[in-house]
PDB file of N, CA and C in Angstrom:
ATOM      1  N   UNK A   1      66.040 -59.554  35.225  1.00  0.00           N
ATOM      2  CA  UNK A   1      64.733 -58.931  35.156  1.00  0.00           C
ATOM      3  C   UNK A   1      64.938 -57.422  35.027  1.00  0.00           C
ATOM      4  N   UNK A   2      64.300 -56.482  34.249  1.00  0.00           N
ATOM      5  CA  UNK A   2      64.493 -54.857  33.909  1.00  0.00           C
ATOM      6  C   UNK A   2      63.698 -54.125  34.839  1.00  0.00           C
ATOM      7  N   UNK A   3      64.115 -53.543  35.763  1.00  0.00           N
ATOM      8  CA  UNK A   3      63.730 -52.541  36.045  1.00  0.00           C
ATOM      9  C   UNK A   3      62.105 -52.621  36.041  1.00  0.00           C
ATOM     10  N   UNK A   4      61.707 -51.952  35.136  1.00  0.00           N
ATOM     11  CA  UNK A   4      60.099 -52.112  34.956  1.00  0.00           C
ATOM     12  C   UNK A   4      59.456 -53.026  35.125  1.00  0.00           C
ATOM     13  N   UNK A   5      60.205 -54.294  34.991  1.00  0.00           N
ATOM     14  CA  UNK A   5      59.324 -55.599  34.815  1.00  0.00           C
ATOM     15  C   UNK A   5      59.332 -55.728  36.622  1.00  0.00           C
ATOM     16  N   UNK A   6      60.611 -55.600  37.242  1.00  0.00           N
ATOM     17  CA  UNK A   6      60.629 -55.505  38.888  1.00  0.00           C
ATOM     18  C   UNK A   6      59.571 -55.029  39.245  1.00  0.00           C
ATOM     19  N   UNK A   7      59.661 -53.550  38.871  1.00  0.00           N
ATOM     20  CA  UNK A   7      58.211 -52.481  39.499  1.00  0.00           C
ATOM     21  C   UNK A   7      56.727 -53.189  39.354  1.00  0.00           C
ATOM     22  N   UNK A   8      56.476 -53.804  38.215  1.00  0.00           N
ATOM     23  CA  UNK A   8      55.174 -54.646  38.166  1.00  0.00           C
ATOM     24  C   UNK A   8      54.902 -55.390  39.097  1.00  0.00           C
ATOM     25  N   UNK A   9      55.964 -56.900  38.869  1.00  0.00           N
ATOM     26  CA  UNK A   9      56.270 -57.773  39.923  1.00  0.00           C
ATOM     27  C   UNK A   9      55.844 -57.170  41.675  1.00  0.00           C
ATOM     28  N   UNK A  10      55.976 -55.949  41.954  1.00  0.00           N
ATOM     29  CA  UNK A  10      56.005 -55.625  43.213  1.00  0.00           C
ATOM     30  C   UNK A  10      54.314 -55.042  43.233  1.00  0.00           C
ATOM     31  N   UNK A  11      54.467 -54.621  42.142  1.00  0.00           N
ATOM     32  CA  UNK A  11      52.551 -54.083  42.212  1.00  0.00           C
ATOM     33  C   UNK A  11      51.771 -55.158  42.083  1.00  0.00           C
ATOM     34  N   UNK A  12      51.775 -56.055  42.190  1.00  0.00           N
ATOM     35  CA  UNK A  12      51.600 -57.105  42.119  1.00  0.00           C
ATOM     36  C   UNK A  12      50.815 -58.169  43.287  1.00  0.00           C
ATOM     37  N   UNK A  13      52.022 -57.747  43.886  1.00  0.00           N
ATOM     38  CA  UNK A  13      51.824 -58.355  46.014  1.00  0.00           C
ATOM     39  C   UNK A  13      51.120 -57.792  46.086  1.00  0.00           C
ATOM     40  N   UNK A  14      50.525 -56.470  46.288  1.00  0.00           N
ATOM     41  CA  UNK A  14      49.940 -55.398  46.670  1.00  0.00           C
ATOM     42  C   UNK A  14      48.255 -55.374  45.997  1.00  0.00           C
ATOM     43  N   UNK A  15      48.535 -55.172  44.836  1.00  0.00           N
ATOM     44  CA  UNK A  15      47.149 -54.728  44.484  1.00  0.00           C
ATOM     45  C   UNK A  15      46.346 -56.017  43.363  1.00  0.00           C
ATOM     46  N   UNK A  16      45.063 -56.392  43.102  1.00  0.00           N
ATOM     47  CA  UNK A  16      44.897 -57.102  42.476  1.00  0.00           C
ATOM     48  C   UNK A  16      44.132 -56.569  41.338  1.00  0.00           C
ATOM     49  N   UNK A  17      44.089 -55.241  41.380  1.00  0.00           N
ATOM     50  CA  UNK A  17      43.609 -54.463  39.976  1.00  0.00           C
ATOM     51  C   UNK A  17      44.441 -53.329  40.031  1.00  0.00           C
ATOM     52  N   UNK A  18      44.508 -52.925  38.625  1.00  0.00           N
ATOM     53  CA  UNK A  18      45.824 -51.820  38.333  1.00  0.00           C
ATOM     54  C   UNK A  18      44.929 -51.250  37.029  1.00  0.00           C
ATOM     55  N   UNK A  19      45.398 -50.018  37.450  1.00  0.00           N
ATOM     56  CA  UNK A  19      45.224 -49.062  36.023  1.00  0.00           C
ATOM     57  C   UNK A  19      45.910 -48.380  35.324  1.00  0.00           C
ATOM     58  N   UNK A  20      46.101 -48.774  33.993  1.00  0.00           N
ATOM     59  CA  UNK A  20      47.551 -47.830  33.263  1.00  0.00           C
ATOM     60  C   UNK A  20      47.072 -46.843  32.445  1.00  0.00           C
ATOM     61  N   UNK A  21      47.601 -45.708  32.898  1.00  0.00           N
ATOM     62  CA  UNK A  21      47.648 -44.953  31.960  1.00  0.00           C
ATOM     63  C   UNK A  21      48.700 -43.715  31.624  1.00  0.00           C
ATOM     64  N   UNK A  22      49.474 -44.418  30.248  1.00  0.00           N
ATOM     65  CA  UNK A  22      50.014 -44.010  29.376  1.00  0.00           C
ATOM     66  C   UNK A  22      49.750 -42.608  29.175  1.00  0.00           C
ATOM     67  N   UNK A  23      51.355 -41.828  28.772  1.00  0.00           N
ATOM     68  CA  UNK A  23      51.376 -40.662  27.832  1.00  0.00           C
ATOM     69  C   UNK A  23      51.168 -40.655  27.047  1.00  0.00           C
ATOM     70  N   UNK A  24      50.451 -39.589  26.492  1.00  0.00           N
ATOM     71  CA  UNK A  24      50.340 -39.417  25.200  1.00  0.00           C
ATOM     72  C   UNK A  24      51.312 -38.940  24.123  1.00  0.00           C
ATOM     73  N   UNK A  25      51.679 -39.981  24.336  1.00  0.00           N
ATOM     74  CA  UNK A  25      53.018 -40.001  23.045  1.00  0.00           C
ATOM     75  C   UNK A  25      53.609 -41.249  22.406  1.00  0.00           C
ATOM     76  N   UNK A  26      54.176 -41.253  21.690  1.00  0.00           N
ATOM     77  CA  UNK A  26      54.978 -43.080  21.114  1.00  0.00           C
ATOM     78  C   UNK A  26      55.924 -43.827  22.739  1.00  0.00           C
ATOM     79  N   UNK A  27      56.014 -42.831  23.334  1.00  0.00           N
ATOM     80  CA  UNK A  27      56.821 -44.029  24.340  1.00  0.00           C
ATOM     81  C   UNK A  27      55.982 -43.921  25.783  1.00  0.00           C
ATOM     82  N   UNK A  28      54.822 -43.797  25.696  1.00  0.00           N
ATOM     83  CA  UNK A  28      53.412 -44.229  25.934  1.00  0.00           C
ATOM     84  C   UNK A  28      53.185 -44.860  25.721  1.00  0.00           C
ATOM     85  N   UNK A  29      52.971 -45.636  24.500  1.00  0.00           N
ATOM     86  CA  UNK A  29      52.317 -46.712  24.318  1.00  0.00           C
ATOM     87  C   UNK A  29      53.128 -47.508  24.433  1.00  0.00           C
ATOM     88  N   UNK A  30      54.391 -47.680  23.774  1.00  0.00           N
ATOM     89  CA  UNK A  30      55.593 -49.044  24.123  1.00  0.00           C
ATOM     90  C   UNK A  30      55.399 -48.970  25.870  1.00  0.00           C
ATOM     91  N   UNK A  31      55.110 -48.028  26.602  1.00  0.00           N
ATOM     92  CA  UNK A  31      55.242 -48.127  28.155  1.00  0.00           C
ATOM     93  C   UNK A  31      54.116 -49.322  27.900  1.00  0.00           C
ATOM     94  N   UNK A  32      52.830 -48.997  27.983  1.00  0.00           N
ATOM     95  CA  UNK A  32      51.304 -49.820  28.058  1.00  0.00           C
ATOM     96  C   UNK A  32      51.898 -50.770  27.387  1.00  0.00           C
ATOM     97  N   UNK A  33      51.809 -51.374  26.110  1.00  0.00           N
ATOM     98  CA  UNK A  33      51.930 -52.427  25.508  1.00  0.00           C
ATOM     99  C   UNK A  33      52.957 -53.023  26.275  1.00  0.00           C
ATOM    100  N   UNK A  34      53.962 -52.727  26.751  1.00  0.00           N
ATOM    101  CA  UNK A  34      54.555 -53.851  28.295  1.00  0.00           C
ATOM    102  C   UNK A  34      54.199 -53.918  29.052  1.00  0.00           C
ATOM    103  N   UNK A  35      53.396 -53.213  29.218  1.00  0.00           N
ATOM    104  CA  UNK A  35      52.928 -53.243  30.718  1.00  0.00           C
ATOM    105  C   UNK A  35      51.954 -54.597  30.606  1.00  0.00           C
ATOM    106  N   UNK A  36      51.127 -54.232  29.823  1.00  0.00           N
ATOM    107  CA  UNK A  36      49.686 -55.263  29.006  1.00  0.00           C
ATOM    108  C   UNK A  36      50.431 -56.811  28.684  1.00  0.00           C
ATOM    109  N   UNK A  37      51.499 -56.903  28.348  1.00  0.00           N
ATOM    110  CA  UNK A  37      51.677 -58.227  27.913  1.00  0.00           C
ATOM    111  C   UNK A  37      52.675 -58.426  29.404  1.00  0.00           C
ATOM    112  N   UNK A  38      53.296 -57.635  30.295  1.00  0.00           N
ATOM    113  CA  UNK A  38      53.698 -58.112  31.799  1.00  0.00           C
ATOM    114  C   UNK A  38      52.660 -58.878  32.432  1.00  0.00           C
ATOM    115  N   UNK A  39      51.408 -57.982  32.576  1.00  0.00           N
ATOM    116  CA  UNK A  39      50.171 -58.018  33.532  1.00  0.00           C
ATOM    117  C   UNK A  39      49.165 -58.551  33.174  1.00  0.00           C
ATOM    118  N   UNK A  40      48.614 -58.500  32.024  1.00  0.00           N
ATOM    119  CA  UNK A  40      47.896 -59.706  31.090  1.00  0.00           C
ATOM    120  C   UNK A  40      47.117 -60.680  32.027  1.00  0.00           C
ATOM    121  N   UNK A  41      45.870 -60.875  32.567  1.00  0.00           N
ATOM    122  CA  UNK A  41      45.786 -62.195  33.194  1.00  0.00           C
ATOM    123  C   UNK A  41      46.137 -62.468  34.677  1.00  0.00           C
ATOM    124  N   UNK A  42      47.201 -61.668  34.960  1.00  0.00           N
ATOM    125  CA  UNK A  42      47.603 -61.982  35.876  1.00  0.00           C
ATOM    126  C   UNK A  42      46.525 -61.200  37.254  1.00  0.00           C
ATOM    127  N   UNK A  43      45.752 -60.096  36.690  1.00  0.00           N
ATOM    128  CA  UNK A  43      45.242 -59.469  37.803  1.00  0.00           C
ATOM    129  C   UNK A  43      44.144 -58.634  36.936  1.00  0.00           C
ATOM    130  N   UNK A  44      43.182 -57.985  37.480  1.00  0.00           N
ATOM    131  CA  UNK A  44      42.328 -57.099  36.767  1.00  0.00           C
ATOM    132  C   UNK A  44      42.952 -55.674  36.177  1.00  0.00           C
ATOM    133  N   UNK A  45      42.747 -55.949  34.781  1.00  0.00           N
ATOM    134  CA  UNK A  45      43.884 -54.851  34.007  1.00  0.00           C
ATOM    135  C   UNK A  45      42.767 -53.996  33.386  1.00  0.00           C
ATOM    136  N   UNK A  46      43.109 -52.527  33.101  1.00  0.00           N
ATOM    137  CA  UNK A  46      42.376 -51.694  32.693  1.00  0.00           C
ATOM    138  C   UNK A  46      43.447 -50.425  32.278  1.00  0.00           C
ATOM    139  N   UNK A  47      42.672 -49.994  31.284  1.00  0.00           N
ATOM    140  CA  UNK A  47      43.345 -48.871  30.586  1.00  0.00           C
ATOM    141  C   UNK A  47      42.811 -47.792  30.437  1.00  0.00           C
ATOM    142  N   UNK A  48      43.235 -46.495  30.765  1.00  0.00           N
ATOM    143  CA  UNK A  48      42.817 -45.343  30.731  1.00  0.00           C
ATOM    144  C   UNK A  48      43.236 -44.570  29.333  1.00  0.00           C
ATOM    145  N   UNK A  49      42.947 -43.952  28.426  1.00  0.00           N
ATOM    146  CA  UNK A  49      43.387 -43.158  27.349  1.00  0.00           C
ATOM    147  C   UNK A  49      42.771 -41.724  27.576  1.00  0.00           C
ATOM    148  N   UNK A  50      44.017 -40.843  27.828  1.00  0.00           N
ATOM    149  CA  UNK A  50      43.766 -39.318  28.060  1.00  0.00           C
ATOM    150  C   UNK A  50      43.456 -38.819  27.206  1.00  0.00           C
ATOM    151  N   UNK A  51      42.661 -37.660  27.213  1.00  0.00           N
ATOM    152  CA  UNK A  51      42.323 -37.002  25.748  1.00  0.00           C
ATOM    153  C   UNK A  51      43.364 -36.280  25.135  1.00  0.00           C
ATOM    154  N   UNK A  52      43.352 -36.283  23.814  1.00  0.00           N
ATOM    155  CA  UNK A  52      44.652 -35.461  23.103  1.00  0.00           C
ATOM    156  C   UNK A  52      45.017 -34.292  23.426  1.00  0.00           C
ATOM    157  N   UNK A  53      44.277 -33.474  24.387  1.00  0.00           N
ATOM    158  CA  UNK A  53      44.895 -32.244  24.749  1.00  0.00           C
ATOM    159  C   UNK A  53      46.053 -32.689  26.191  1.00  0.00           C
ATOM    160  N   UNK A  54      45.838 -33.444  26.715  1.00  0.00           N
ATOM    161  CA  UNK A  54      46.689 -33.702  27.924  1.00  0.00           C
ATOM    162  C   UNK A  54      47.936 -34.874  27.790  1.00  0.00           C
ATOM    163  N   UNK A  55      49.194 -34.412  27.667  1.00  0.00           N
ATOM    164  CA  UNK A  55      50.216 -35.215  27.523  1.00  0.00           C
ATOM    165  C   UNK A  55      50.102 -36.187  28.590  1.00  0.00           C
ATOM    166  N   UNK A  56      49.784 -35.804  30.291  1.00  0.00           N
ATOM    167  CA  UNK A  56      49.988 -37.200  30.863  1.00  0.00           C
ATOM    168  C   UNK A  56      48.763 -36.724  31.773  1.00  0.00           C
ATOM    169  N   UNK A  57      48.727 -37.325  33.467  1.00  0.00           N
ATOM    170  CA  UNK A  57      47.669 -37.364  33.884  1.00  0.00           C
ATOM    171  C   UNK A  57      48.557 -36.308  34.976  1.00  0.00           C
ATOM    172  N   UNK A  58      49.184 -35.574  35.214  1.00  0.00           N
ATOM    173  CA  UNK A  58      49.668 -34.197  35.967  1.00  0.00           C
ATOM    174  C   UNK A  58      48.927 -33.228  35.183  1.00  0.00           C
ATOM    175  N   UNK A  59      48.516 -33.559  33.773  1.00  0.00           N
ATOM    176  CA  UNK A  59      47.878 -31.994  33.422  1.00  0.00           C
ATOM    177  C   UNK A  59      46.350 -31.721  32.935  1.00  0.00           C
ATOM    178  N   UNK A  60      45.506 -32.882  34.033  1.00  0.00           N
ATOM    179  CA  UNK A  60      44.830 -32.878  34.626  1.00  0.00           C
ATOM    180  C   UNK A  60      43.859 -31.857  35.678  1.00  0.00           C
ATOM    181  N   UNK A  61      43.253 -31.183  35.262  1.00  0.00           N
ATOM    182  CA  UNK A  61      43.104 -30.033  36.204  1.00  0.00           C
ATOM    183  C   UNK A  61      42.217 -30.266  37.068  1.00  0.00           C
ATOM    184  N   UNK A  62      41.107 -30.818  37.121  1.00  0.00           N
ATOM    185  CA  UNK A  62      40.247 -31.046  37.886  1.00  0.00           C
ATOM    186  C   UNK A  62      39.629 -32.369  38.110  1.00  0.00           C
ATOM    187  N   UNK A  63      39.116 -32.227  39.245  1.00  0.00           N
ATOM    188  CA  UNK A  63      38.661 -33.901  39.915  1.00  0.00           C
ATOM    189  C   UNK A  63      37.515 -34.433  38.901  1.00  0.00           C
ATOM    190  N   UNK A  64      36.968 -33.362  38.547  1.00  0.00           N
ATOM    191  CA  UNK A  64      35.529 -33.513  37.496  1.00  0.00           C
ATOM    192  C   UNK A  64      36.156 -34.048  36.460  1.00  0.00           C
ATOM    193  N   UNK A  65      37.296 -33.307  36.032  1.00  0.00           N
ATOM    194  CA  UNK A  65      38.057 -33.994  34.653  1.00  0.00           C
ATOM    195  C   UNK A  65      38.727 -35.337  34.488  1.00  0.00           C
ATOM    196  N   UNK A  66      39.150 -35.165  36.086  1.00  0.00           N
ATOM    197  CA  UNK A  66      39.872 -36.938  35.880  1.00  0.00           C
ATOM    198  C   UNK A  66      38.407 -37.934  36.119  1.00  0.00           C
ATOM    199  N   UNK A  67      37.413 -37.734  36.498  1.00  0.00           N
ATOM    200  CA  UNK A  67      36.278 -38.682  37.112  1.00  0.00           C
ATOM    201  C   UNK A  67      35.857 -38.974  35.579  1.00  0.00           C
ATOM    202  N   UNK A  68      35.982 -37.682  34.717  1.00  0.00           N
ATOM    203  CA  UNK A  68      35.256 -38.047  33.303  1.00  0.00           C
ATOM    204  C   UNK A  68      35.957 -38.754  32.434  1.00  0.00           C
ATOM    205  N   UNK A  69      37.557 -38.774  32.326  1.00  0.00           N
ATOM    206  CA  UNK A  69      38.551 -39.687  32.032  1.00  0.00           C
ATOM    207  C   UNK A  69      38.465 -41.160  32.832  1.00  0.00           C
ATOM    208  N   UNK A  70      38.485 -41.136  34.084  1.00  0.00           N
ATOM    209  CA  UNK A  70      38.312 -42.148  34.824  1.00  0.00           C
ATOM    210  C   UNK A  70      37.095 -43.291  34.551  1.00  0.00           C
ATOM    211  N   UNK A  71      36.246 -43.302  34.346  1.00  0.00           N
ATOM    212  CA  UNK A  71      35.011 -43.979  33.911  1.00  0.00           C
ATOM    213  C   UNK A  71      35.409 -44.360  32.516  1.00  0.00           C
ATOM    214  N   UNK A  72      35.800 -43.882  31.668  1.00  0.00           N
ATOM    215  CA  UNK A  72      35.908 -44.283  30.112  1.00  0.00           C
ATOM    216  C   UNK A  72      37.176 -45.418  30.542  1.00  0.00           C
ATOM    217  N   UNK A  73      37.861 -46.177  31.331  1.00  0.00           N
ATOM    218  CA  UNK A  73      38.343 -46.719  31.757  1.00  0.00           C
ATOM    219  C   UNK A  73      38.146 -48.263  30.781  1.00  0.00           C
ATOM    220  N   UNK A  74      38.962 -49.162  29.960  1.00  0.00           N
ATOM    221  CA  UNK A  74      38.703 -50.120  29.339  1.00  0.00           C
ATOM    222  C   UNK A  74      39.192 -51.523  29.953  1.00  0.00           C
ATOM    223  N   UNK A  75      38.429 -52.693  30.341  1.00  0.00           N
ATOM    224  CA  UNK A  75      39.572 -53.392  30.730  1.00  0.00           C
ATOM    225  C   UNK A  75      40.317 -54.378  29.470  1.00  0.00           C
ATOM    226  N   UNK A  76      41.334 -54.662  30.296  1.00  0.00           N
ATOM    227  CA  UNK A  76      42.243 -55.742  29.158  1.00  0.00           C
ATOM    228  C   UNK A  76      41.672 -56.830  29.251  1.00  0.00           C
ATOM    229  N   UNK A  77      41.665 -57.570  28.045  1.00  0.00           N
ATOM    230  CA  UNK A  77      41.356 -59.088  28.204  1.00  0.00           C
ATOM    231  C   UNK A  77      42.322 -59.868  27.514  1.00  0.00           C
TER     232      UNK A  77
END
């Protein structure tokens, strides 16, 4: 089992909804798209997409900003 697929597996026990969100970049999305076909079904999945000015969610400045990112929130089906 890889590494990543472990880390899921363990989020797993724990939580029964998860939210991913990906960098904004190409190994961003290969992150999500495993993550999505790991977690799939298995629990309430949802996806966050940052706006193109912010590479990840550290450059994030304000609570107002993540609440307005946060709500646009999609789930997986």
């Amino acid at each position: 089992v890889s590494q990543s697929r472990y880390k899921l597996e363990y989020l797993l026990e724990f939580f029964d909804k998860i939210y991913l969100v990906p960098h904004n970049d190409a190994s961003g999305s290969v992150w999500m798209n495993k993550c999505v076909y790991h977690l799939r079904g298995r629990c309430l999945l949802y996806t966050i997409q940052l706006p193109e000015n912010r590479k990840d969610l550290a450059e994030v400045e304000t609570e107002e900003e993540f609440l307005h990112i946060a709500r646009k929130a999609k789930i997986v089906r």
